[in-house]
N, C-alpha and C. Protein backbone atom coordinates (compact mmCIF):
# COMPACT_ATOMS: atom_id res chain seq x y z
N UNK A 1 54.71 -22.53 -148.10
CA UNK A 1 55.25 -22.92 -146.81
C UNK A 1 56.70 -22.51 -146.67
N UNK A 2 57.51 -22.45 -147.83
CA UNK A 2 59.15 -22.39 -147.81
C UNK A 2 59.47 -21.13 -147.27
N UNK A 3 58.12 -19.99 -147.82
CA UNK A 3 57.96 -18.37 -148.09
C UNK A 3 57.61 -18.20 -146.45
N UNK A 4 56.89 -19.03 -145.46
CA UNK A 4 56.74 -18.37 -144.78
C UNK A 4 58.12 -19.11 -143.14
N UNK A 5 58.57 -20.02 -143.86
CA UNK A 5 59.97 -20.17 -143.52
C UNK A 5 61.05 -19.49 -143.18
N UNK A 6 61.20 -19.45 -144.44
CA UNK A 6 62.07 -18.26 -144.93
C UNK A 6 61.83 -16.59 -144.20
N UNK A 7 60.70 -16.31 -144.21
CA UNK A 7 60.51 -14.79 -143.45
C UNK A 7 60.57 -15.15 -141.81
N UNK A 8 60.05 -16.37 -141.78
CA UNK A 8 60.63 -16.24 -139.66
C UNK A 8 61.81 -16.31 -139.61
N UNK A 9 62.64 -17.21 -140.12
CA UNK A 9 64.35 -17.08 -140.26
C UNK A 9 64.55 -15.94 -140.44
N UNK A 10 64.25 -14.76 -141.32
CA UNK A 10 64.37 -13.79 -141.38
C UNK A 10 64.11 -12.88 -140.13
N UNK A 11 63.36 -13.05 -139.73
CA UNK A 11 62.77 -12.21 -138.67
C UNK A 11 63.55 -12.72 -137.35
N UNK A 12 63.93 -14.05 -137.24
CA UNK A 12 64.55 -14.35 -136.16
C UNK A 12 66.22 -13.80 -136.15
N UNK A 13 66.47 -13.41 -137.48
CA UNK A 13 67.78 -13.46 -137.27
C UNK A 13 67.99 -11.91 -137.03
N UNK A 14 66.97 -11.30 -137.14
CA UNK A 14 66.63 -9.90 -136.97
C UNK A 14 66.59 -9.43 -135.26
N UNK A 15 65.80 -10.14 -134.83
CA UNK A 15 65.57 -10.44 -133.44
C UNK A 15 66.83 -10.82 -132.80
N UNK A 16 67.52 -11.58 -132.83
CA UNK A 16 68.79 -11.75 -132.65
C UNK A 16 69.94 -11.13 -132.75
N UNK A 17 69.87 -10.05 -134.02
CA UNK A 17 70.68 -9.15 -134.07
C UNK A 17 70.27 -8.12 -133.12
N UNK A 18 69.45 -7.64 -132.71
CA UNK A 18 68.64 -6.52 -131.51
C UNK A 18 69.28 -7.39 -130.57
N UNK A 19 68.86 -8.33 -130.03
CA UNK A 19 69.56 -8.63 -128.77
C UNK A 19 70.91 -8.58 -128.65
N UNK A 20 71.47 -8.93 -129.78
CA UNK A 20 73.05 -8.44 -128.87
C UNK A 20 72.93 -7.08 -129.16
N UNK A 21 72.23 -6.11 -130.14
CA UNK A 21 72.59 -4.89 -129.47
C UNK A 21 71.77 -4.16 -128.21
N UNK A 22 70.91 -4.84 -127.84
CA UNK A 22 70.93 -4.64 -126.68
C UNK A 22 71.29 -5.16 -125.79
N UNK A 23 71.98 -6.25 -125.58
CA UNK A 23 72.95 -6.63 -124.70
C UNK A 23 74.02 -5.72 -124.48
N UNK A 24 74.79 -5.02 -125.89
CA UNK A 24 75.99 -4.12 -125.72
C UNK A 24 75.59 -3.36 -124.84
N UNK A 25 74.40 -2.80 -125.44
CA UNK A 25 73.53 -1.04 -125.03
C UNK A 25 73.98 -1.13 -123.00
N UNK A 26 73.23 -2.43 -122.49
CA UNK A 26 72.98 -3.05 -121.22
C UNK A 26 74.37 -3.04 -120.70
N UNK A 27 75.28 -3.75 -121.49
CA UNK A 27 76.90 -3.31 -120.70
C UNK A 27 77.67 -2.32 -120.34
N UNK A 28 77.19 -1.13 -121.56
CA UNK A 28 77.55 0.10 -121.70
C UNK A 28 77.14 0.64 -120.03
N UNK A 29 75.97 0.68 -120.30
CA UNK A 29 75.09 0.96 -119.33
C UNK A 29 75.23 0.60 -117.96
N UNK A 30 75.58 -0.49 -117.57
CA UNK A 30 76.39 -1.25 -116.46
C UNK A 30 77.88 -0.29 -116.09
N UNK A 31 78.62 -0.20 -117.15
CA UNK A 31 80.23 0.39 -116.87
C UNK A 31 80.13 1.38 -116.71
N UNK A 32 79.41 2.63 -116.95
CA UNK A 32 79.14 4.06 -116.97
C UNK A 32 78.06 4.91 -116.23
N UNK A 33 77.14 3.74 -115.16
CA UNK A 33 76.48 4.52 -114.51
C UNK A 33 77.22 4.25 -112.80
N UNK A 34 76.47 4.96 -112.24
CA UNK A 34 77.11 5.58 -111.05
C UNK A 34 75.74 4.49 -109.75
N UNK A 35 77.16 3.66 -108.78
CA UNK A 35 75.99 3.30 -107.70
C UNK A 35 75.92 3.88 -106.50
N UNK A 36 74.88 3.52 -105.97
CA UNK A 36 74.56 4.37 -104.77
C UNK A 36 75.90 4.60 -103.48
N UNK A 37 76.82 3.71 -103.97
CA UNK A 37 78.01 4.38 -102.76
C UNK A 37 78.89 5.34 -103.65
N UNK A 38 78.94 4.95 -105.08
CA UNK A 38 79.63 6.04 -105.97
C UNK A 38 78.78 7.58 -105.43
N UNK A 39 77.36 7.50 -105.51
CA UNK A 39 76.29 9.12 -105.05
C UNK A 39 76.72 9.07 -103.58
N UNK A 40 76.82 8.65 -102.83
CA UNK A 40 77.07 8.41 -101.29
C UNK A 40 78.37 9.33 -101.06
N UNK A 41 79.16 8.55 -101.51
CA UNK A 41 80.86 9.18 -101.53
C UNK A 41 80.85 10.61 -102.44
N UNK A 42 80.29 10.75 -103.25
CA UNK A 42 80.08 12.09 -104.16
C UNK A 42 79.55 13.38 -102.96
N UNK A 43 77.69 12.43 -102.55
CA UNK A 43 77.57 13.62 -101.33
C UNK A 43 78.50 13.72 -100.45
N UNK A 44 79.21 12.95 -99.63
CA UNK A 44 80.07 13.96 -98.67
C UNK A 44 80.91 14.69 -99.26
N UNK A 45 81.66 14.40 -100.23
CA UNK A 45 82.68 15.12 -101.15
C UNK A 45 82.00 16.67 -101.09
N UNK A 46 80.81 16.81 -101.59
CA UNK A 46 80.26 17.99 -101.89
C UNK A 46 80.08 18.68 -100.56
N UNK A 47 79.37 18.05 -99.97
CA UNK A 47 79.41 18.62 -98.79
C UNK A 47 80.37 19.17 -97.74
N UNK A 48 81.11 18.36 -97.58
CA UNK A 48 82.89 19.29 -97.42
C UNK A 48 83.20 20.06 -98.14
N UNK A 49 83.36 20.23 -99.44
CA UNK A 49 83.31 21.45 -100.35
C UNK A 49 82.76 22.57 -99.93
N UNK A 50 81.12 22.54 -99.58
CA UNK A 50 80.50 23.77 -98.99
C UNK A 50 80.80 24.21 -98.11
N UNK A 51 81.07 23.24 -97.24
CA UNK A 51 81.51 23.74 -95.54
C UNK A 51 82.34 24.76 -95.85
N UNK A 52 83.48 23.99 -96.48
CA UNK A 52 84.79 24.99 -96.66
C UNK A 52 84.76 26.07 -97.58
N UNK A 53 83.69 26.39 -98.46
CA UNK A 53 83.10 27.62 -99.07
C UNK A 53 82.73 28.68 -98.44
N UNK A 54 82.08 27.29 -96.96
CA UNK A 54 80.59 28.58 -96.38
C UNK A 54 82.19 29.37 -95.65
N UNK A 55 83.13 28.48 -94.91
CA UNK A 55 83.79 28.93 -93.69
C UNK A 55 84.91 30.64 -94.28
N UNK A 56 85.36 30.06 -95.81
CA UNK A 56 86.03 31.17 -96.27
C UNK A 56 85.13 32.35 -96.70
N UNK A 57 84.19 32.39 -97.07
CA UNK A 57 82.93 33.10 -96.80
C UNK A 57 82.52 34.02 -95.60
N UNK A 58 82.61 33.37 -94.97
CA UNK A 58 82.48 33.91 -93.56
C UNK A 58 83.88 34.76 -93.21
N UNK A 59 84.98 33.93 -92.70
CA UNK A 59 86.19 34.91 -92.77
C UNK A 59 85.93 36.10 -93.14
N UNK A 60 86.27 35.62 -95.18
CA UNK A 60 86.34 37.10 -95.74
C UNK A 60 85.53 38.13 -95.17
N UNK A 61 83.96 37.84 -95.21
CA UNK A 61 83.15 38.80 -94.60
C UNK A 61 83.43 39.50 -93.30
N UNK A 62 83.80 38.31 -92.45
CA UNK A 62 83.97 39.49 -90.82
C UNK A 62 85.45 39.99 -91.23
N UNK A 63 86.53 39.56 -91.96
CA UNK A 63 87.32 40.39 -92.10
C UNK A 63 87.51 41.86 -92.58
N UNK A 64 86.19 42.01 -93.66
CA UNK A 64 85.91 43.21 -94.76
C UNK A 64 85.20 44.00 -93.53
N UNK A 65 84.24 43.30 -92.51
CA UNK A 65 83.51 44.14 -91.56
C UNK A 65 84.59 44.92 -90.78
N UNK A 66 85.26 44.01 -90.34
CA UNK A 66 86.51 44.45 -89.20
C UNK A 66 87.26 45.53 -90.02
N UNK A 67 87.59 45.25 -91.03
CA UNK A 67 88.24 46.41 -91.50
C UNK A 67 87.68 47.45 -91.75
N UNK A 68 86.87 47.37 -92.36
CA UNK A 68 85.98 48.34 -92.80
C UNK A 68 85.56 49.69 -91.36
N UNK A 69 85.44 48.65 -90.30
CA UNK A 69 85.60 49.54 -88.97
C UNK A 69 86.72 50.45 -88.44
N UNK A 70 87.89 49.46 -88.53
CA UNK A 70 89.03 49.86 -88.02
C UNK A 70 90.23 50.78 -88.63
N UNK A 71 89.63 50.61 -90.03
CA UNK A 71 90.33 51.57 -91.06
C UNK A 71 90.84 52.86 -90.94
N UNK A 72 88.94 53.63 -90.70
CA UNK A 72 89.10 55.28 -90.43
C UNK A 72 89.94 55.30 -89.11
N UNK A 73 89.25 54.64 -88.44
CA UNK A 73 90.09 54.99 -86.96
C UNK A 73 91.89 55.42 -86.56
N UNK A 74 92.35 54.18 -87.81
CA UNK A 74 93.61 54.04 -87.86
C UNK A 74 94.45 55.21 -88.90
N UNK A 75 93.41 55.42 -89.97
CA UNK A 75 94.01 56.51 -90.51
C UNK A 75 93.19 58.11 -89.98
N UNK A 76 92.94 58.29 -88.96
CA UNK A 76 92.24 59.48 -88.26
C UNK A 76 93.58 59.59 -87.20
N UNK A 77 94.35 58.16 -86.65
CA UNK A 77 95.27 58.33 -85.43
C UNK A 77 96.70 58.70 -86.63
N UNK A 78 97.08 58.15 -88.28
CA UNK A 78 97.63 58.17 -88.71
C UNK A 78 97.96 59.96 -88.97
N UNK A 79 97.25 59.98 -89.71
CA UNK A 79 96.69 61.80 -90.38
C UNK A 79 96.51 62.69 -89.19
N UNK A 80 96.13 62.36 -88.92
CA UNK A 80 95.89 63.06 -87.30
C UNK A 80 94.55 64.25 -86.82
């Protein structure tokens, strides 16, 4: 009877030790994940980012077009 005492004490104190580490695990876990207004506020962030990707994007391009047009012209009136 003492023997099988002795091994649930054992086992409980085992059990007990797991729970607080999973209690830590659970806090960790709490301080370091991200909530839905943290992802909320992230998407617009990103999304303004692109805008202002797509818009300098664009520029550059009709600028390289425009030039790319106006170039010869200017060095045909230059050179002559």
């Amino acid at each position: 009877m003492d023997n099988r005492i002795e091994s649930l004490e054992r086992r409980m104190d085992n059990v007990e030790a797991d729970i607080v580490a999973i209690k830590l695990d659970i806090a960790v876990l709490k301080a370091t994940s991200a909530t839905k207004a943290d992802l909320a506020k992230l998407e617009g962030e990103l999304k303004s980012a692109i805008t202002g990707a797509k818009a300098v994007v664009i520029i550059w391009v009709s600028s390289a077009v425009i030039l790319a047009q106006v170039l010869p012209a200017i060095l045909k009136l230059l050179l002559g």
